[in-house]
PDB file of N, CA and C in Angstrom:
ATOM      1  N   UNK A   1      53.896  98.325  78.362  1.00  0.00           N
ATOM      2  CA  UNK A   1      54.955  97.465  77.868  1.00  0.00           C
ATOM      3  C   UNK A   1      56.288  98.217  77.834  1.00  0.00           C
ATOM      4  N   UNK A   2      56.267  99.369  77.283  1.00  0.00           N
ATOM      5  CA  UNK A   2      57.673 100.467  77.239  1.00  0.00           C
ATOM      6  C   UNK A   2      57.865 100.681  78.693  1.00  0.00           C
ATOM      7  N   UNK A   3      57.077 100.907  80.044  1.00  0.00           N
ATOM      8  CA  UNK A   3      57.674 101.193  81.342  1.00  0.00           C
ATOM      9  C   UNK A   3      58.306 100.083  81.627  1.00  0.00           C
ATOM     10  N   UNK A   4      57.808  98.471  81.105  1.00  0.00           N
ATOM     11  CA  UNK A   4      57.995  97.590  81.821  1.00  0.00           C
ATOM     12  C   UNK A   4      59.517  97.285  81.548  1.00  0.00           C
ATOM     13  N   UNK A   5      59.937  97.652  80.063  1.00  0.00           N
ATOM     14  CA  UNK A   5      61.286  97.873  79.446  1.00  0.00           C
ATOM     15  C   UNK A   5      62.005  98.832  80.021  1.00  0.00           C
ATOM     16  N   UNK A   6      61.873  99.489  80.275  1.00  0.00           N
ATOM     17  CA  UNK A   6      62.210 100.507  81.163  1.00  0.00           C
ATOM     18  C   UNK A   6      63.326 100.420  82.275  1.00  0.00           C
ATOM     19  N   UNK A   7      61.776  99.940  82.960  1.00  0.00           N
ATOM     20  CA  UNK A   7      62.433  99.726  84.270  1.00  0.00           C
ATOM     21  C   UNK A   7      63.142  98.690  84.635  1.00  0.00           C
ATOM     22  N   UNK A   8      63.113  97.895  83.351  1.00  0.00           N
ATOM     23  CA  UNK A   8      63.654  96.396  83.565  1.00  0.00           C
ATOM     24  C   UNK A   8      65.185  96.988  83.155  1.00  0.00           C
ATOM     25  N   UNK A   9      65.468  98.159  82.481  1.00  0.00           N
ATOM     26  CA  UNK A   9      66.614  98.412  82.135  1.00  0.00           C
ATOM     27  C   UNK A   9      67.316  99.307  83.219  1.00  0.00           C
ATOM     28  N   UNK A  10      66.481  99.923  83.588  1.00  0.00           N
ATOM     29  CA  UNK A  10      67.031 101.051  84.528  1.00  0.00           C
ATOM     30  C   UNK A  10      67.698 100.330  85.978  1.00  0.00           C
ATOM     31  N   UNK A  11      67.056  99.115  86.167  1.00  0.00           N
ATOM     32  CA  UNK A  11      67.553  97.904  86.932  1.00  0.00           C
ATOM     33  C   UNK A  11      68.878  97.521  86.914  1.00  0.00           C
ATOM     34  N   UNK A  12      68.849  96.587  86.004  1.00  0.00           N
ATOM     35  CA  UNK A  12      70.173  95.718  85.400  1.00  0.00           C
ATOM     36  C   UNK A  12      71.068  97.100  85.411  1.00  0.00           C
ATOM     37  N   UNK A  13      70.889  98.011  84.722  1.00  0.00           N
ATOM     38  CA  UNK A  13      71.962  98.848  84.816  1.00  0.00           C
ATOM     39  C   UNK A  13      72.503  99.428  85.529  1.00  0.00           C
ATOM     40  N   UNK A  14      71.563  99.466  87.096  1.00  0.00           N
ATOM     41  CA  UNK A  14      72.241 100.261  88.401  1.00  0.00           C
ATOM     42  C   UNK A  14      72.602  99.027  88.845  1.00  0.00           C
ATOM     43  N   UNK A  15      72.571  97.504  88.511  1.00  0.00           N
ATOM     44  CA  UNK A  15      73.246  96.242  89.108  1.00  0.00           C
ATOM     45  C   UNK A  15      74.497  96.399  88.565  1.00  0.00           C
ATOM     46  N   UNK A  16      74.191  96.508  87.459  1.00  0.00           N
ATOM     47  CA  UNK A  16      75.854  96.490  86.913  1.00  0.00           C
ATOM     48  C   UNK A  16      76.598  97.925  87.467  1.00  0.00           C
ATOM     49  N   UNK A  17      76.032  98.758  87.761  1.00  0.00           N
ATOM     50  CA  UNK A  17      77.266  99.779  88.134  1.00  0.00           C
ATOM     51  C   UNK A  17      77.391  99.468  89.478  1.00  0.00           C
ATOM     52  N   UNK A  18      76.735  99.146  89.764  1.00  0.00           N
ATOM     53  CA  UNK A  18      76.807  99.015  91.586  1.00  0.00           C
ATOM     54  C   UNK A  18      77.959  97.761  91.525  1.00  0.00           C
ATOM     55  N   UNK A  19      77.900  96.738  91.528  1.00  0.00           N
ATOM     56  CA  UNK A  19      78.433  95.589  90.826  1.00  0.00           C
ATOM     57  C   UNK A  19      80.363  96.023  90.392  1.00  0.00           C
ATOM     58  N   UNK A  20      80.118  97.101  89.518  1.00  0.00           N
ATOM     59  CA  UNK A  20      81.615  97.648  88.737  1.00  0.00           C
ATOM     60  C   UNK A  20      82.160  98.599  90.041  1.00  0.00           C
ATOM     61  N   UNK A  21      81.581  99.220  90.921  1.00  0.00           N
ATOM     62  CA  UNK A  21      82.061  99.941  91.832  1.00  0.00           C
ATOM     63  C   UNK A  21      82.316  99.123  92.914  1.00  0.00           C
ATOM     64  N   UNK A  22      82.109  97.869  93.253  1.00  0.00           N
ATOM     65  CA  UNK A  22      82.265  96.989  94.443  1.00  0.00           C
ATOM     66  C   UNK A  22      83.690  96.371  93.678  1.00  0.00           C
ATOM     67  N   UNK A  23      83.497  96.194  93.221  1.00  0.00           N
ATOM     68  CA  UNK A  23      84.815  95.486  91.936  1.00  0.00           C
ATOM     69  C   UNK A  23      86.366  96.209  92.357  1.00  0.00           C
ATOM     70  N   UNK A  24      85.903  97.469  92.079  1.00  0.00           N
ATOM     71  CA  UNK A  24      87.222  98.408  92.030  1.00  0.00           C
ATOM     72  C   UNK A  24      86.991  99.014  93.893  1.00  0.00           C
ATOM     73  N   UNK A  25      86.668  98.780  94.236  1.00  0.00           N
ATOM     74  CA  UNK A  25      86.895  98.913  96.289  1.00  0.00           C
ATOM     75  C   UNK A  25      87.664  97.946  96.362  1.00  0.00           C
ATOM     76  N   UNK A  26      87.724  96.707  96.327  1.00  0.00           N
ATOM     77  CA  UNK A  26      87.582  95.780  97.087  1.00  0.00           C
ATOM     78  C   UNK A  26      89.878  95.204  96.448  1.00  0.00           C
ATOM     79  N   UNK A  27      90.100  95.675  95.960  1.00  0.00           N
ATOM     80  CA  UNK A  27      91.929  96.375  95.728  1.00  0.00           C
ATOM     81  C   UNK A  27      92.262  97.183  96.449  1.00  0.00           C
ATOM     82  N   UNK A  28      91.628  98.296  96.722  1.00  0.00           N
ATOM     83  CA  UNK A  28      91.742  99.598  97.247  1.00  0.00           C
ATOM     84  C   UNK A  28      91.909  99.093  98.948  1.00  0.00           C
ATOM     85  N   UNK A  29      91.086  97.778 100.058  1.00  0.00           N
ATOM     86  CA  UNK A  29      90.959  97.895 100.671  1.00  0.00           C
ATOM     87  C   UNK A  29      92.416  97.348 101.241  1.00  0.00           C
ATOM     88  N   UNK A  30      92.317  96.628 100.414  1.00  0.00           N
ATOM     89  CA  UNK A  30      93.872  95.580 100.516  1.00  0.00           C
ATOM     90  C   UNK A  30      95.166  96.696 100.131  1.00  0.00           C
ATOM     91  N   UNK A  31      95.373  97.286  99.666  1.00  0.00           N
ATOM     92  CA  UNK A  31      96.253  98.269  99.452  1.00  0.00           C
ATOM     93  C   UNK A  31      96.364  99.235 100.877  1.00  0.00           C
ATOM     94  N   UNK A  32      95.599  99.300 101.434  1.00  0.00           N
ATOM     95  CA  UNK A  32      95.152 100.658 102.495  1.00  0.00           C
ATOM     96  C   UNK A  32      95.598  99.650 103.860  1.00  0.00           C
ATOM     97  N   UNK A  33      95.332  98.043 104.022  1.00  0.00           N
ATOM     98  CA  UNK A  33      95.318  97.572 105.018  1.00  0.00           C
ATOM     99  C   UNK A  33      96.706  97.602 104.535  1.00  0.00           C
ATOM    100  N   UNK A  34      97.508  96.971 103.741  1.00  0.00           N
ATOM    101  CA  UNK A  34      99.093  96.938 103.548  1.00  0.00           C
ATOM    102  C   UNK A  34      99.761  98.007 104.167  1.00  0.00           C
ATOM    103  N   UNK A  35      99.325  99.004 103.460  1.00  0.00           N
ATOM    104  CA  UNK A  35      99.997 100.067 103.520  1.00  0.00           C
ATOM    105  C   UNK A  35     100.215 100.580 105.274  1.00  0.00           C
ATOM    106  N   UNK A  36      99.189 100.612 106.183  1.00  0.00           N
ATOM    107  CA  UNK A  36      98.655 100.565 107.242  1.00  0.00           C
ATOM    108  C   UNK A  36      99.646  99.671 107.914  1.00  0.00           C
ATOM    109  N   UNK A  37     100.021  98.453 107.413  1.00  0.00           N
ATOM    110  CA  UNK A  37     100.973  97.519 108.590  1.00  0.00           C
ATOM    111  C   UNK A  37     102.302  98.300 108.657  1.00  0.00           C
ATOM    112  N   UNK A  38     102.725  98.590 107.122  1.00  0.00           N
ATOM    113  CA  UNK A  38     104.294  99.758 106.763  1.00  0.00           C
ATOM    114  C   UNK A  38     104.018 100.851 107.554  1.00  0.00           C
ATOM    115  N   UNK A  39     103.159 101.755 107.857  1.00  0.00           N
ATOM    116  CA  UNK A  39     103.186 102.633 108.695  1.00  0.00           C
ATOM    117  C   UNK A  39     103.076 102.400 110.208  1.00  0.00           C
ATOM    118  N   UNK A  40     102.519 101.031 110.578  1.00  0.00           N
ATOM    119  CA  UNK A  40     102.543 100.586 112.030  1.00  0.00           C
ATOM    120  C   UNK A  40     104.170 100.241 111.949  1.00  0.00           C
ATOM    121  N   UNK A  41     104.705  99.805 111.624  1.00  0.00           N
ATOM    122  CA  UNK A  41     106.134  98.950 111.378  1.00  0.00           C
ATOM    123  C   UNK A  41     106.926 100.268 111.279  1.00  0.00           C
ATOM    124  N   UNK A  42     107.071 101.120 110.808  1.00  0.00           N
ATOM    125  CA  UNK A  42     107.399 102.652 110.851  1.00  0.00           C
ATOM    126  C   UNK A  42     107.372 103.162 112.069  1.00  0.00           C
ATOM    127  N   UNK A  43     106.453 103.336 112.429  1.00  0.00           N
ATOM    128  CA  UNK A  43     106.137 103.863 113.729  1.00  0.00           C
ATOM    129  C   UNK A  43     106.794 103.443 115.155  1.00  0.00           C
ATOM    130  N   UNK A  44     106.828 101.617 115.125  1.00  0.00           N
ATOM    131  CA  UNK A  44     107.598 100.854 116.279  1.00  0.00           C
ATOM    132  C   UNK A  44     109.022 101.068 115.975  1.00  0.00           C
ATOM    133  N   UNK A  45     109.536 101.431 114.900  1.00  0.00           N
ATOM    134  CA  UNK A  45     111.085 101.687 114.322  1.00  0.00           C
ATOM    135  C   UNK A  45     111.364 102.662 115.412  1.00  0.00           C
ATOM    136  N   UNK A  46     110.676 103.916 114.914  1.00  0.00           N
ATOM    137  CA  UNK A  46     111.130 105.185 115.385  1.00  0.00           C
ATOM    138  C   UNK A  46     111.028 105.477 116.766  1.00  0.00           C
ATOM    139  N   UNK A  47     110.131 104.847 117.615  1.00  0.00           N
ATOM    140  CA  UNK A  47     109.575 105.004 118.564  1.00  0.00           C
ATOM    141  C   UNK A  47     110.929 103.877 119.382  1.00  0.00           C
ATOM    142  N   UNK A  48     111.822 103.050 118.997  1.00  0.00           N
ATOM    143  CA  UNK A  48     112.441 102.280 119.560  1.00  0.00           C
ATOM    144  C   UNK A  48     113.610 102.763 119.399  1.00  0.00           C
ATOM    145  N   UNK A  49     113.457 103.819 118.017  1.00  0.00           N
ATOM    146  CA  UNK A  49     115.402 104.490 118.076  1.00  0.00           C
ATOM    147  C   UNK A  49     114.625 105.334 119.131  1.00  0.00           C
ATOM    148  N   UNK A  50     114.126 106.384 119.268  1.00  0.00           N
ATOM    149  CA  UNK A  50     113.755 107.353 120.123  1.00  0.00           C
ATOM    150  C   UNK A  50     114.451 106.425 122.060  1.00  0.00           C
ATOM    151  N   UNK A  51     113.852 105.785 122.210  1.00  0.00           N
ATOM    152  CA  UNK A  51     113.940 105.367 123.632  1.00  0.00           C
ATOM    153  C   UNK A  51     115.598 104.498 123.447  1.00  0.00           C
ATOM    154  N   UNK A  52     116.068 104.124 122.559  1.00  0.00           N
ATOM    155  CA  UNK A  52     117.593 104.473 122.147  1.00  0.00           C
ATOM    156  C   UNK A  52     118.607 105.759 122.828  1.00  0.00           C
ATOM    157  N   UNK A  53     117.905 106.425 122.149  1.00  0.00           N
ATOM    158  CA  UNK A  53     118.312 108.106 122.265  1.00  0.00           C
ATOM    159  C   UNK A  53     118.196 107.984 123.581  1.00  0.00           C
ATOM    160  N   UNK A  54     117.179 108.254 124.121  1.00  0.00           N
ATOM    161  CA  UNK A  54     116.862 108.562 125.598  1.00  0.00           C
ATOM    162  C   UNK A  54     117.880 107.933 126.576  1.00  0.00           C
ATOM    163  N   UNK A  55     117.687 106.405 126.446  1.00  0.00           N
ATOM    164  CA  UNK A  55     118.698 105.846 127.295  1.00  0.00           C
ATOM    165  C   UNK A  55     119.887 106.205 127.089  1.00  0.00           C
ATOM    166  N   UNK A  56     120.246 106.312 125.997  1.00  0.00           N
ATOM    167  CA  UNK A  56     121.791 106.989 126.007  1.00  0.00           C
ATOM    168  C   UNK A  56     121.972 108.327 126.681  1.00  0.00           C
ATOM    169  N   UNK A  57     120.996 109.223 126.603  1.00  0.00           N
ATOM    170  CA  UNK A  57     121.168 110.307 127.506  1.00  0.00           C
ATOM    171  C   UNK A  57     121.045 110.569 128.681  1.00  0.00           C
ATOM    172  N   UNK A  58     120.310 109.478 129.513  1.00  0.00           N
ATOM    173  CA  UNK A  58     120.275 108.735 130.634  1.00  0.00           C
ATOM    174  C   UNK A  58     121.856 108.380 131.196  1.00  0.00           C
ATOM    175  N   UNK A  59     122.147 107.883 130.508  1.00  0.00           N
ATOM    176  CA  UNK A  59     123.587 107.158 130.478  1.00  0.00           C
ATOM    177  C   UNK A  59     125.085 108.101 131.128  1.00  0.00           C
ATOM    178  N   UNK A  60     124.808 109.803 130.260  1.00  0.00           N
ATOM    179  CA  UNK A  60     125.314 110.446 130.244  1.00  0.00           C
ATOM    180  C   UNK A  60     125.657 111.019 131.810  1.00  0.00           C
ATOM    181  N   UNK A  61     126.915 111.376 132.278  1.00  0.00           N
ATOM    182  CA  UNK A  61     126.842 112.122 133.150  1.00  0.00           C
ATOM    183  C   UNK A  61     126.234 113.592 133.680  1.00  0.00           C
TER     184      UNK A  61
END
């Protein structure tokens, strides 16, 4: 009867942490994909002054 308590607890309680750790990911993923578009969007910035630059030095005699 005490294992059956037991294990019935040792259960529920790795549901619930498992459960509380899916909880707090699932912000984290959305933050990381955001963040991820600002650094793609960053990246096409610089990469478009760069070929800026270039052509202007192209330009140059």
């Amino acid at each position: 009867m005490t294992m059956d308590a037991l294990g019935l607890a040792l259960l529920v309680g790795g549901f619930a942490f498992l459960v509380s750790g899916l909880i707090f990911l699932v912000p984290t993923r959305r933050k990381q994909s955001a963040q991820r578009e600002i650094v793609d969007e960053n990246l096409e910035q610089v990469d478009h002054y760069l070929r800026e630059m270039r052509r202007g030095r192209e330009d140059l005699p």
